[in-house]
Protein backbone atom coordinates (compact mmCIF):
# COMPACT_ATOMS: atom_id res chain seq x y z
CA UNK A 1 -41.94 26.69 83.08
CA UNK A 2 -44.56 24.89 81.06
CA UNK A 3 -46.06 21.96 81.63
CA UNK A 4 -44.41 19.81 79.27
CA UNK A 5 -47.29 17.06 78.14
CA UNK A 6 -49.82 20.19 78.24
CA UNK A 7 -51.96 19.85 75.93
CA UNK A 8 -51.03 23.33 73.79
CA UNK A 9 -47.32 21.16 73.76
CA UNK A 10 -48.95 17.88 72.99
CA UNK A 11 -50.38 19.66 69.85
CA UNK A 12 -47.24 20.68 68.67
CA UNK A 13 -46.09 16.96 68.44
CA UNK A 14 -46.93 14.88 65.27
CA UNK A 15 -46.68 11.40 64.14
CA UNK A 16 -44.08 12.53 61.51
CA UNK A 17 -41.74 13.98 64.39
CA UNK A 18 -42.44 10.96 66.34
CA UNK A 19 -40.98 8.94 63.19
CA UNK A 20 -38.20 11.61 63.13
CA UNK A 21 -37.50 10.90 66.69
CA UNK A 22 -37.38 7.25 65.83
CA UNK A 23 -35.47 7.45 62.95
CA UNK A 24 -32.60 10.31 64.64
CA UNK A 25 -32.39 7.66 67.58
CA UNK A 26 -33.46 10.86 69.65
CA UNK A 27 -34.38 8.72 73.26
CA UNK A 28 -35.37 12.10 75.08
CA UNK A 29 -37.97 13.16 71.56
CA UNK A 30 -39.19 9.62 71.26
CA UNK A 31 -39.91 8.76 75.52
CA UNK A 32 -41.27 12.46 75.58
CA UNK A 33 -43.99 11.28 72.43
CA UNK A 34 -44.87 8.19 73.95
CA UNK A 35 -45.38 9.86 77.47
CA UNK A 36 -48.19 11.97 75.85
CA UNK A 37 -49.73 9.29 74.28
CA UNK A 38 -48.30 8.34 70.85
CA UNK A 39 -49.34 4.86 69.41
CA UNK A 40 -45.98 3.29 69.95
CA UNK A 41 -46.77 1.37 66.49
CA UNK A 42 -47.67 4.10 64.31
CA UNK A 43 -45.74 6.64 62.44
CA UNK A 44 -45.26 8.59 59.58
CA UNK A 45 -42.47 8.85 57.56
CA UNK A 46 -41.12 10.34 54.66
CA UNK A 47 -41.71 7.14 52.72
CA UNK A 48 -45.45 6.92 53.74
CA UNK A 49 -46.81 3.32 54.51
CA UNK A 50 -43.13 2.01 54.55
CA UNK A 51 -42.38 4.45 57.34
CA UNK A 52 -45.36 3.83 59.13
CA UNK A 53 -44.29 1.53 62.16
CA UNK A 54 -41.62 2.57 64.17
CA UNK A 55 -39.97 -0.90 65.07
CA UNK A 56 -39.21 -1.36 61.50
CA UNK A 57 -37.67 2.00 61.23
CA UNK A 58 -35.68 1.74 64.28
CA UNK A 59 -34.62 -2.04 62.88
CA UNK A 60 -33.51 -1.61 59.69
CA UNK A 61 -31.05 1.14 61.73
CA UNK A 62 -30.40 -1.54 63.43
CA UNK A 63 -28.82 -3.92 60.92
CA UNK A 64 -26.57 -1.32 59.32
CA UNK A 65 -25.59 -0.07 62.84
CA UNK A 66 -24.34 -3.93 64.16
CA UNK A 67 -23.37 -5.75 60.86
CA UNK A 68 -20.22 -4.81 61.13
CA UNK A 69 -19.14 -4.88 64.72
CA UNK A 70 -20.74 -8.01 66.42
CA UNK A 71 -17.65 -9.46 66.52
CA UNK A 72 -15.82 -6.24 68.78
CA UNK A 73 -18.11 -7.66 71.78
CA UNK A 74 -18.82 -4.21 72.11
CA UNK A 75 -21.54 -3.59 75.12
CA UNK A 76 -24.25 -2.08 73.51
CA UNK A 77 -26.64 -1.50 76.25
CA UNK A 78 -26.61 2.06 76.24
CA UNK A 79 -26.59 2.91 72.52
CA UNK A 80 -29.51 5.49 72.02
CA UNK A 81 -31.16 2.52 69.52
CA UNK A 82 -31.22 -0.55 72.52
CA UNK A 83 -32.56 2.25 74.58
CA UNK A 84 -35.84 3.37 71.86
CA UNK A 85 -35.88 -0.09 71.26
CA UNK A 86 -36.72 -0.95 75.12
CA UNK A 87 -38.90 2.08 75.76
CA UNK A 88 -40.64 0.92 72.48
CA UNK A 89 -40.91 -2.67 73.82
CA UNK A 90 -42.20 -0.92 77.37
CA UNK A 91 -45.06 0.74 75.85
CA UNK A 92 -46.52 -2.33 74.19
CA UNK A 93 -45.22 -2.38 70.68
């Protein structure tokens, strides 16, 4: 099995599938990108500059996600977007 932050793998990541990761809510894509190094505020997006930092594009998720259902008292601690959010927060954003 390959190594998997090798650095023929780490080539094959990108800033614009670290953004995709971001933006999916993919928690395995996005720890695996900042793992190998990724600047936990830069991305690229399909927007360009307005893509560019992943704690906006993970927050404005955010708002549309919760608007609606703060008042279930839902526990959201494990929802993919709490979870990027934290790893985000862990690697100095």
């Amino acid at each position: 099995m390959n190594d998997l932050f090798a650095t023929d793998f780490r080539d094959e990541l990108s800033k614009h599938n670290f953004y995709n990761a971001v933006y999916s809510q993919d928690v395995i894509w996005t720890e695996n990108h900042l793992k190998a190094g990724y600047n936990p505020n830069k991305c690229i997006g399909d927007a360009g500059w307005v893509d560019s930092k992943p704690l906006k594009v993970l927050s404005e998720g955010l708002e549309t996600t919760y608007r609606h259902k703060i008042e279930d008292n839902i526990d959201y601690t494990f929802n993919n977007d709490v979870i990027i959010l934290n790893l985000l927060i862990k690697y100095s954003v």
